[in-house]
Protein backbone atom coordinates (compact mmCIF):
# COMPACT_ATOMS: atom_id res chain seq x y z
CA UNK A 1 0.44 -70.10 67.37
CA UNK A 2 2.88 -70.45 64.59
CA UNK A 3 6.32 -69.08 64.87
CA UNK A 4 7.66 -66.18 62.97
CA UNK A 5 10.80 -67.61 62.71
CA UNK A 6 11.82 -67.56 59.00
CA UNK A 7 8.94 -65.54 57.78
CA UNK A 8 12.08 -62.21 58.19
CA UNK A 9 13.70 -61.41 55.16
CA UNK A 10 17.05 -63.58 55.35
CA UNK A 11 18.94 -59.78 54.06
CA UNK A 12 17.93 -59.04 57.66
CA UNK A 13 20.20 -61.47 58.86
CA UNK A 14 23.38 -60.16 61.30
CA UNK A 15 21.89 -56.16 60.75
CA UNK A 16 21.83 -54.99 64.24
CA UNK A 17 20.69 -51.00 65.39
CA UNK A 18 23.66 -48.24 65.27
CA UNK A 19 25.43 -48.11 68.08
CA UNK A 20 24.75 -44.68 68.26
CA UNK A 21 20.96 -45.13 68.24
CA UNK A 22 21.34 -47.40 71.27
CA UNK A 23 23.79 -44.78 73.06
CA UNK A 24 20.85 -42.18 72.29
CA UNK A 25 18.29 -44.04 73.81
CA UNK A 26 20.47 -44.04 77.29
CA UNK A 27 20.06 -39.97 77.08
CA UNK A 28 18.25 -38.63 80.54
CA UNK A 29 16.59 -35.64 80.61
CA UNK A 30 19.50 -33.96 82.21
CA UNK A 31 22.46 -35.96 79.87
CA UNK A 32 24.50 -34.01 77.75
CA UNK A 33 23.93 -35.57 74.50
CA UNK A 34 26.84 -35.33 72.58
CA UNK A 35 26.01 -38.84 70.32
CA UNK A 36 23.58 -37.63 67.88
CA UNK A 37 24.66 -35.54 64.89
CA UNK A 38 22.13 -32.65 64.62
CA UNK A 39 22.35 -28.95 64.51
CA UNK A 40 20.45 -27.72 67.85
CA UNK A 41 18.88 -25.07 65.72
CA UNK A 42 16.14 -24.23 64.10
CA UNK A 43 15.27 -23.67 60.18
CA UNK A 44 15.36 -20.07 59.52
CA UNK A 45 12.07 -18.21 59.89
CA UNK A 46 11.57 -17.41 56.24
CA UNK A 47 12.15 -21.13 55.30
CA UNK A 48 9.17 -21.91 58.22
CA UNK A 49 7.18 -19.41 56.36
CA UNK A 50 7.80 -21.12 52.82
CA UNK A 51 6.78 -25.12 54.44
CA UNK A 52 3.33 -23.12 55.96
CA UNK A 53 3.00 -21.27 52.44
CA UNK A 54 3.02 -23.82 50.73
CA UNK A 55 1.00 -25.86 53.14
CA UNK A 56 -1.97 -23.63 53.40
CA UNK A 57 -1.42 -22.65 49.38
CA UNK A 58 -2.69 -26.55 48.68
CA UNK A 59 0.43 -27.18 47.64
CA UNK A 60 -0.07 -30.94 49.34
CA UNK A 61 -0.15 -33.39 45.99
CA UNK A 62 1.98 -35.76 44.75
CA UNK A 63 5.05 -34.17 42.77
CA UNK A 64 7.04 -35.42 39.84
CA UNK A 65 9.37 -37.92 40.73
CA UNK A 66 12.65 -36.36 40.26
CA UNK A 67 11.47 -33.50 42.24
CA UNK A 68 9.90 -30.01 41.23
CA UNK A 69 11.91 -28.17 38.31
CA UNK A 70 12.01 -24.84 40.66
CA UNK A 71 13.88 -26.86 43.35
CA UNK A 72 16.35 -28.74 40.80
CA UNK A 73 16.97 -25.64 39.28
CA UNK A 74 17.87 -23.83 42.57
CA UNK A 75 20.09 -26.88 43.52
CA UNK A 76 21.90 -26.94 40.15
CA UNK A 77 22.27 -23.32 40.55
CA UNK A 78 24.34 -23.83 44.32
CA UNK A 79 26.59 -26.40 42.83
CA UNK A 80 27.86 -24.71 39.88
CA UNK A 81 30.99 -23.31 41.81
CA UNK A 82 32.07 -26.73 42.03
CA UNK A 83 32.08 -27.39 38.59
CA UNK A 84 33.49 -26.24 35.58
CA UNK A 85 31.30 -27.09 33.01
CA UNK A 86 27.50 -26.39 32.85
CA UNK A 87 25.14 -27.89 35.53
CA UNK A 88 21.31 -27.70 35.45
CA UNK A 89 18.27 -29.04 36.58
CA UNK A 90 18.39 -32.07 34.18
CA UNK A 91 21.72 -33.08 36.39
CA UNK A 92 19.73 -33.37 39.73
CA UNK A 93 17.21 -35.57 41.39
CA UNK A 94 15.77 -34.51 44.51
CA UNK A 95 15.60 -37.17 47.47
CA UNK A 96 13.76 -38.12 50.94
CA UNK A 97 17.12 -37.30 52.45
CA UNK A 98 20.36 -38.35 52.04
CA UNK A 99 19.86 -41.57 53.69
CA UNK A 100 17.09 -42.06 51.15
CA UNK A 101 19.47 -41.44 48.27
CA UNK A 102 22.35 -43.48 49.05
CA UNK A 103 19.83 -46.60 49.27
CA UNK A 104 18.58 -45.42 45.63
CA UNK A 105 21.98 -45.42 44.25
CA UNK A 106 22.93 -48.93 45.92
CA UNK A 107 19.61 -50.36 44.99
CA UNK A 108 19.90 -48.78 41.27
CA UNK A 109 23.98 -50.27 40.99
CA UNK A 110 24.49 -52.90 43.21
CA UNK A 111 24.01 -56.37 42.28
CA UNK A 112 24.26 -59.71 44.47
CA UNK A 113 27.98 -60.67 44.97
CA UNK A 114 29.20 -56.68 43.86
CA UNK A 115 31.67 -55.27 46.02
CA UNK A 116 31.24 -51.76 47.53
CA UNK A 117 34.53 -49.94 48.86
CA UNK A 118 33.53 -48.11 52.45
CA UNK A 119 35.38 -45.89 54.45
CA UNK A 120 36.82 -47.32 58.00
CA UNK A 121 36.15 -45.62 60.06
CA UNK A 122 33.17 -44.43 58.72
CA UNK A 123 29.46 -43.57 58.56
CA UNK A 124 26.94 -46.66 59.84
CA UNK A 125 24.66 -46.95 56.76
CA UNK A 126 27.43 -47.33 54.17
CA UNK A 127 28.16 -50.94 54.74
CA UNK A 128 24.79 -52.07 55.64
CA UNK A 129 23.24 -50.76 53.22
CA UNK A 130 25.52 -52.83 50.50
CA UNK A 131 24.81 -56.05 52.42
CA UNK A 132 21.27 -55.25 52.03
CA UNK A 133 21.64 -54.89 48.51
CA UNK A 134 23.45 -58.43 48.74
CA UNK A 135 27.04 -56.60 48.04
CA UNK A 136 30.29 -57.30 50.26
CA UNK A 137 31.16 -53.84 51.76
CA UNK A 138 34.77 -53.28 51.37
CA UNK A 139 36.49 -51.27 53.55
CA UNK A 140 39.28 -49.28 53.39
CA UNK A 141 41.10 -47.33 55.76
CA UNK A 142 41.20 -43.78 57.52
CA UNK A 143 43.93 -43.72 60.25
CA UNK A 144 44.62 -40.86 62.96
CA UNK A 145 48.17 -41.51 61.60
CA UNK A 146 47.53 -40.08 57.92
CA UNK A 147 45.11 -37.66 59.80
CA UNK A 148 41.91 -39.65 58.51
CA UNK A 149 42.45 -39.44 54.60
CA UNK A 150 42.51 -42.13 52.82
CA UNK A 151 45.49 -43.88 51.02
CA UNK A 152 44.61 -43.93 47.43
CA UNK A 153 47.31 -47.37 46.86
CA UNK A 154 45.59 -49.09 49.41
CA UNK A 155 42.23 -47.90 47.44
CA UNK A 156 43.98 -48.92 44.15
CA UNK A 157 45.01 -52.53 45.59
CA UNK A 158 41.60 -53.18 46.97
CA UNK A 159 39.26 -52.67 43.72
CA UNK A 160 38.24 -56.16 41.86
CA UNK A 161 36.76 -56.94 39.06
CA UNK A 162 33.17 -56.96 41.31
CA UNK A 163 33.89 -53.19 42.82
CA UNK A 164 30.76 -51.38 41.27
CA UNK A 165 31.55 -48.47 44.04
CA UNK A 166 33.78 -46.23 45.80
CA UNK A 167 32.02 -44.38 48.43
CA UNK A 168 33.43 -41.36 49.74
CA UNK A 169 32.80 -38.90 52.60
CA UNK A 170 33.78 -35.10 52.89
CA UNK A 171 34.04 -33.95 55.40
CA UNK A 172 33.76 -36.85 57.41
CA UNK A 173 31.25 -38.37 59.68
CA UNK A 174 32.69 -39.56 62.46
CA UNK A 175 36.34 -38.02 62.07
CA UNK A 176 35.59 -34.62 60.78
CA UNK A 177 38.54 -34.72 58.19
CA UNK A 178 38.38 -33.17 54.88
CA UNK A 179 39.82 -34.00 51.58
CA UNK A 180 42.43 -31.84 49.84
CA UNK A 181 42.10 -31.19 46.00
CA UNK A 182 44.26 -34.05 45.31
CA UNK A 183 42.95 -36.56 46.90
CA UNK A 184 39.86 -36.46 45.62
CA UNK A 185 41.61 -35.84 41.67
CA UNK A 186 43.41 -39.01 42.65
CA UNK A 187 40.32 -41.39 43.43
CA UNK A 188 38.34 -39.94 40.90
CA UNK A 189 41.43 -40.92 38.30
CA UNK A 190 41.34 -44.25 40.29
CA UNK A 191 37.78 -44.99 39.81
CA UNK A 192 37.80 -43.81 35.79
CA UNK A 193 40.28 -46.15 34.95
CA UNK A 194 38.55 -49.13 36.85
CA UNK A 195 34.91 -48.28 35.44
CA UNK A 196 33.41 -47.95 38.94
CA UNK A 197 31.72 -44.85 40.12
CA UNK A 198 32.18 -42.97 43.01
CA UNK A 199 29.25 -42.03 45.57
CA UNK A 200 30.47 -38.42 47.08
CA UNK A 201 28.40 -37.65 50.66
CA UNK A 202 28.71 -34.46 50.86
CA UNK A 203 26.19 -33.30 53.13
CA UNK A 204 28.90 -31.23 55.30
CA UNK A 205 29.95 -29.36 52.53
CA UNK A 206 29.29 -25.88 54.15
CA UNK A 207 30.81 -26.64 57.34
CA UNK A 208 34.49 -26.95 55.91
CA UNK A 209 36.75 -24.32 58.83
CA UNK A 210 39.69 -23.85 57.45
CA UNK A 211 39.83 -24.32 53.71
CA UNK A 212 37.64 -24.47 50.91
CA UNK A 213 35.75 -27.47 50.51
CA UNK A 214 36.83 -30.22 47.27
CA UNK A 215 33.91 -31.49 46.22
CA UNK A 216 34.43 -34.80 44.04
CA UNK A 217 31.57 -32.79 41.38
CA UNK A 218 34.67 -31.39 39.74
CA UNK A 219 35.23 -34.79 38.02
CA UNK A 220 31.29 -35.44 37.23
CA UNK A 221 31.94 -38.32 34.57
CA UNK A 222 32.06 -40.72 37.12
CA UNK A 223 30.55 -39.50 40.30
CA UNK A 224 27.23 -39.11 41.52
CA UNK A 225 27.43 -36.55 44.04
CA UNK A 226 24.87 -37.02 47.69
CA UNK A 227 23.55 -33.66 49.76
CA UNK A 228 21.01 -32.96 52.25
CA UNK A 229 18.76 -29.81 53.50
CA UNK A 230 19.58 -31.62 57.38
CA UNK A 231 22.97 -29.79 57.88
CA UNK A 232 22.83 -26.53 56.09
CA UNK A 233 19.61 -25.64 56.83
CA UNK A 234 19.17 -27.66 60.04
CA UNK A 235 16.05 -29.28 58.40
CA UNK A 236 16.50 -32.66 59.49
CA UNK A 237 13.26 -33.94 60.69
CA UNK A 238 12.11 -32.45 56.79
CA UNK A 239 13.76 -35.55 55.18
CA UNK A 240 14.97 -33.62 52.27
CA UNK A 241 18.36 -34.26 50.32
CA UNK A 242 19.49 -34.38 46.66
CA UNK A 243 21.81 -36.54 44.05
CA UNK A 244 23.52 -34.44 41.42
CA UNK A 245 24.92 -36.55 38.34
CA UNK A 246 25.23 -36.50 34.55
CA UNK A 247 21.86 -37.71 32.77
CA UNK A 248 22.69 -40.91 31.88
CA UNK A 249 22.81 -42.10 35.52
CA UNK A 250 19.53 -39.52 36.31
CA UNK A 251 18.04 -41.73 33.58
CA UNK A 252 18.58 -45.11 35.26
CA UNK A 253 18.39 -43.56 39.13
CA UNK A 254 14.72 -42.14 38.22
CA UNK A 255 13.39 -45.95 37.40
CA UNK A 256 14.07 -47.10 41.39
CA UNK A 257 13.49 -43.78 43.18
CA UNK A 258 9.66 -43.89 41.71
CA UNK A 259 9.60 -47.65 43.29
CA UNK A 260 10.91 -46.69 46.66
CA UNK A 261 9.28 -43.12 46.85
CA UNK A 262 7.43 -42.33 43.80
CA UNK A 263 8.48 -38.59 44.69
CA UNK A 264 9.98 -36.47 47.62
CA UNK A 265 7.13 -34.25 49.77
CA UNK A 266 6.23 -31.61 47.77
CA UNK A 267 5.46 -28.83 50.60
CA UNK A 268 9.09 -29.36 51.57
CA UNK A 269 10.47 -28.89 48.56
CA UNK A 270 8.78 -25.62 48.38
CA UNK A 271 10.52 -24.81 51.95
CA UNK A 272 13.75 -26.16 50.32
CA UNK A 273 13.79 -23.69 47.57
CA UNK A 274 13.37 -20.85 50.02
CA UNK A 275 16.27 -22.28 52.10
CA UNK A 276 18.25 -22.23 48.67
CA UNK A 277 17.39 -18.80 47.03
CA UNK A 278 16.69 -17.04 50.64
CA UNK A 279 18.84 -14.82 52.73
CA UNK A 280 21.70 -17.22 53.98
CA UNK A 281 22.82 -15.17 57.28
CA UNK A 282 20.74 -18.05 59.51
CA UNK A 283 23.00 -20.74 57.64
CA UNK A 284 26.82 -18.24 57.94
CA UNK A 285 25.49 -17.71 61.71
CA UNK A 286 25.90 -21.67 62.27
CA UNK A 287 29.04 -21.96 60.54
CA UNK A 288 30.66 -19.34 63.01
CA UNK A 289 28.71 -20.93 65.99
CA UNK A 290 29.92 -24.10 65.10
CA UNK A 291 33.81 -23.41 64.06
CA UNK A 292 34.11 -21.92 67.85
CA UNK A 293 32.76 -24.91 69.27
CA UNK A 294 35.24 -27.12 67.02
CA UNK A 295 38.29 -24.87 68.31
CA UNK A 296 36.65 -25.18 72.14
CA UNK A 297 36.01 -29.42 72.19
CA UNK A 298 39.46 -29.49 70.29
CA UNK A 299 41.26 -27.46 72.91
CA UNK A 300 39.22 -29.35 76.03
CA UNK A 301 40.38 -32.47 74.45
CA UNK A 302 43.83 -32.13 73.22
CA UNK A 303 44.83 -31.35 77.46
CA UNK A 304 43.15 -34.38 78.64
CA UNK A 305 45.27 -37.56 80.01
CA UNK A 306 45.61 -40.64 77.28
CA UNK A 307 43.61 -38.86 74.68
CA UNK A 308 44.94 -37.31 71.21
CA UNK A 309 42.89 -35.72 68.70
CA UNK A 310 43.27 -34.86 65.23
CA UNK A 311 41.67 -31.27 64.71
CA UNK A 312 38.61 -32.06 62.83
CA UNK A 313 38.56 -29.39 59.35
CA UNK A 314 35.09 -29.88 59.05
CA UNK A 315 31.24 -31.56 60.05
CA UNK A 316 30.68 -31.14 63.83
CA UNK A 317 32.19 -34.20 64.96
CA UNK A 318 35.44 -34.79 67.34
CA UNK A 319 37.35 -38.19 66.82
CA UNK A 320 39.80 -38.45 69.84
CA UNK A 321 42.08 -41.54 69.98
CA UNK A 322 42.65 -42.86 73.52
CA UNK A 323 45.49 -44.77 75.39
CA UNK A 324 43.42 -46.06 77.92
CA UNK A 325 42.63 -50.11 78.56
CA UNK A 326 38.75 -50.26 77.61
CA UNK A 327 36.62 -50.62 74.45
CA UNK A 328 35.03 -47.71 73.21
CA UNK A 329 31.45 -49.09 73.76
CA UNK A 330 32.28 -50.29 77.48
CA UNK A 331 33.61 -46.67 77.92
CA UNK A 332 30.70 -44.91 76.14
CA UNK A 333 28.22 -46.75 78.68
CA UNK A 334 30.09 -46.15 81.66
CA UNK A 335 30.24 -42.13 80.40
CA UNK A 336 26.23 -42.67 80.13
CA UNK A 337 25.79 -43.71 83.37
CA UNK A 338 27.71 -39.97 84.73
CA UNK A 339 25.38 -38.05 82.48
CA UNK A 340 27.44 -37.61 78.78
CA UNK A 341 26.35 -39.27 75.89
CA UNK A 342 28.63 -39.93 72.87
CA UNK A 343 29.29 -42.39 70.01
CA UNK A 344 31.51 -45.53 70.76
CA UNK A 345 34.24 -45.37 67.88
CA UNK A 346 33.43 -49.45 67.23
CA UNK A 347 29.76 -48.35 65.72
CA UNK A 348 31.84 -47.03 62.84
CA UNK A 349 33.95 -49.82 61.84
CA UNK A 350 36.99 -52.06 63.23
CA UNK A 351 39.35 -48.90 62.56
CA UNK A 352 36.64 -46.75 65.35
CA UNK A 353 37.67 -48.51 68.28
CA UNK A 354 39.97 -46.79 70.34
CA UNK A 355 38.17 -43.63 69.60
CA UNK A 356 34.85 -41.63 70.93
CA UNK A 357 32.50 -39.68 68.85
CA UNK A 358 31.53 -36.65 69.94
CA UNK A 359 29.18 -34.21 68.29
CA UNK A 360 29.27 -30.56 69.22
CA UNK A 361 26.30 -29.37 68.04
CA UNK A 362 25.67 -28.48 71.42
CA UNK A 363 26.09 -25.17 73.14
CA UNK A 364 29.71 -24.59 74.58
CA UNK A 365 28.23 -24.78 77.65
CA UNK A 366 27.17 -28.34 77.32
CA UNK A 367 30.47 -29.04 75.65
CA UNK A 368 32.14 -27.69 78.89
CA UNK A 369 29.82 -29.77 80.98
CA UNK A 370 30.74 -32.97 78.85
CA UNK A 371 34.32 -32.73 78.74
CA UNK A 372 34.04 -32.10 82.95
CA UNK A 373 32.67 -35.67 82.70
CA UNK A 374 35.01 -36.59 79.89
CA UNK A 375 37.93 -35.36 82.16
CA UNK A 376 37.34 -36.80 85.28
CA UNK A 377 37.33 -40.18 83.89
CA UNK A 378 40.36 -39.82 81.65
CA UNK A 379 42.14 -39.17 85.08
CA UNK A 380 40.68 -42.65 86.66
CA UNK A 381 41.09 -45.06 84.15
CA UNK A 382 44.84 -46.49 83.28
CA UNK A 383 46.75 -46.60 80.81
CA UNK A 384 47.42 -48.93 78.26
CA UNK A 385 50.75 -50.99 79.18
């Protein structure tokens, strides 16, 4: 039998599974699972009613490809608080999640040998996803010491003449920081002057505690802004996200989103514009759920031996630093194996290690329950010299 070796794509080459996909495999029936970021709720039961409406209505059949003009509209319409000028439905392309939209705009801006500025640490697909375009991904840096923003010289003395992007995540997956107003002015001045654009995730948006969220859509010239349905509307299995931009860039985005997806599902998008124009009490009743849970993980943590954490302003992740002798990923295993489940801080770039990841988007019962686990090892394992 012949051998399949060098019939795989050669782009293939050195991509490996997330880290946090193999720590969620380890998951028991009776783990805490504190690795995987997803709200443990449920979409509201009038956005259930609009996916089965529209289901049953025959509303089953291929869509036009930058979405339908009731959703775009209903999107433009959420977003306009973040802008000054006018936004409308011409501005917005709807997605097969966010994942599926950051993979547009690399595919649609990315040539082989471009460079691609990342966040370290930061969120898994960013920098594979520019290798697989055949870019060099970048990174730049987000230390516990500058409380996880980043440092617009070192952003300034790291863009070439190849930097095409500047990608950009608030609030943050995995450190739950959030950008203040002018640090997202400054990169956005940063990335003018170069002529690069910058890629704003903002699919935490809504989950910002203790300030108003900055969204980088205040400077649209140069940004093309990323959301999802997943987080606000805990509709992640419903693969349903959104890219708001000015139309030049909709122009050249719509050409490769019809070749990877022709269009986004269209009962979904039915259920999406429910989700947007609905009641939002079901989404508010999160936010509160999940800012208690933030204050609870942040006080567990803070007490613990050898660990320091950096109160997370937003998402539904915890970062802590540790001072203890072991890698994050030989630590994350050994926490499997006693029944807790989190994110080695090494899946998320050279920066991560030293840390854990944990998501609370768990009951604070289960948080309780992991940091017991969390706790008892901190006070076996030593110290760093």
């Amino acid at each position: 039998m012949a051998s399949d070796k060098g019939l795989i794509a050669r782009r293939l080459l050195g991509i490996e599974m997330s880290g946090i996909r193999k720590m969620f495999e380890l998951a028991g029936k009776d783990s805490v699972n504190m690795g995987l970021g997803e709200p443990d709720f449920e979409p509201a039961p009038h956005v259930q009613d609009a996916l089965d409406k529209a289901v049953r209505g025959g509303k089953n059949h291929y869509g036009p490809t930058l979405g339908l003009p009731e959703l775009r509209a209903a999107v433009a319409h959420r977003i306009r608080s973040y802008r000054k000028e006018q936004v409308s439905a011409q501005n917005i392309i709807i997605t097969a999640g966010a994942t599926q939209a950051l993979m547009t705009l690399n595919h649609t801006f990315v040539d082989h040998g471009d460079e691609v500025l990342v966040p370290d640490p930061g969120f898994v697909l960013y920098p594979v996803q520019a290798r697989l375009c055949g870019a060099f991904p970048i990174p730049y840096s987000l230390t516990a010491e500058n409380k996880y923003q980043p440092d617009l010289d070192e952003i300034q003395a790291k863009l070439s003449p190849r930097t095409k992007l500047i990608l950009v995540n608030t609030p943050s997956n995995p450190t739950g920081a959030c950008m203040d107003k002018a640090t997202v002015r400054g990169i956005c001045e940063i990335a003018e002057d170069a002529g690069v654009i910058v890629v704003a995730d903002e699919v935490y948006d809504f989950l910002s505690y203790d300030a108003p969220h900055q969204s980088f859509l205040s400077h649209m010239d140069n940004v093309i802004w990323v959301n999802s349905f997943s987080k606000t509307y805990a509709m992640t299995g419903w693969r349903l996200g959104c890219i708001a931009t000015k139309r030049e860039y909709v122009s050249a985005i719509e050409k490769m989103h019809y070749y990877t997806v022709a269009c986004p599902p269209t009962p979904f998008q039915w259920a999406g514009v429910a989700a947007l124009e609905g009641p939002q009490d079901h989404a508010e009743g999160m936010f509160r759920e999940f800012k208690k849970r933030r204050d609870r993980i942040t006080s567990r943590i803070r007490k613990m031996r050898g660990m320091k954490m950096v109160k997370p302003g937003g998402a539904f992740y915890a970062f802590p630093k540790y001072d203890f002798d072991i890698e994050s990923e030989i630590w994350a295993l050994e926490l499997a194996k006693r029944g807790l489940i989190c994110s080695p801080g090494s899946a998320f770039g050279a920066l991560g290690e030293g840390h854990l990841r944990f998501s609370y988007a768990q009951p604070v019962a289960k948080i309780d329950a992991g940091m017991d686990i969390l706790e008892e090892m901190c006070n076996q394992l030593p110290l760093k010299d």
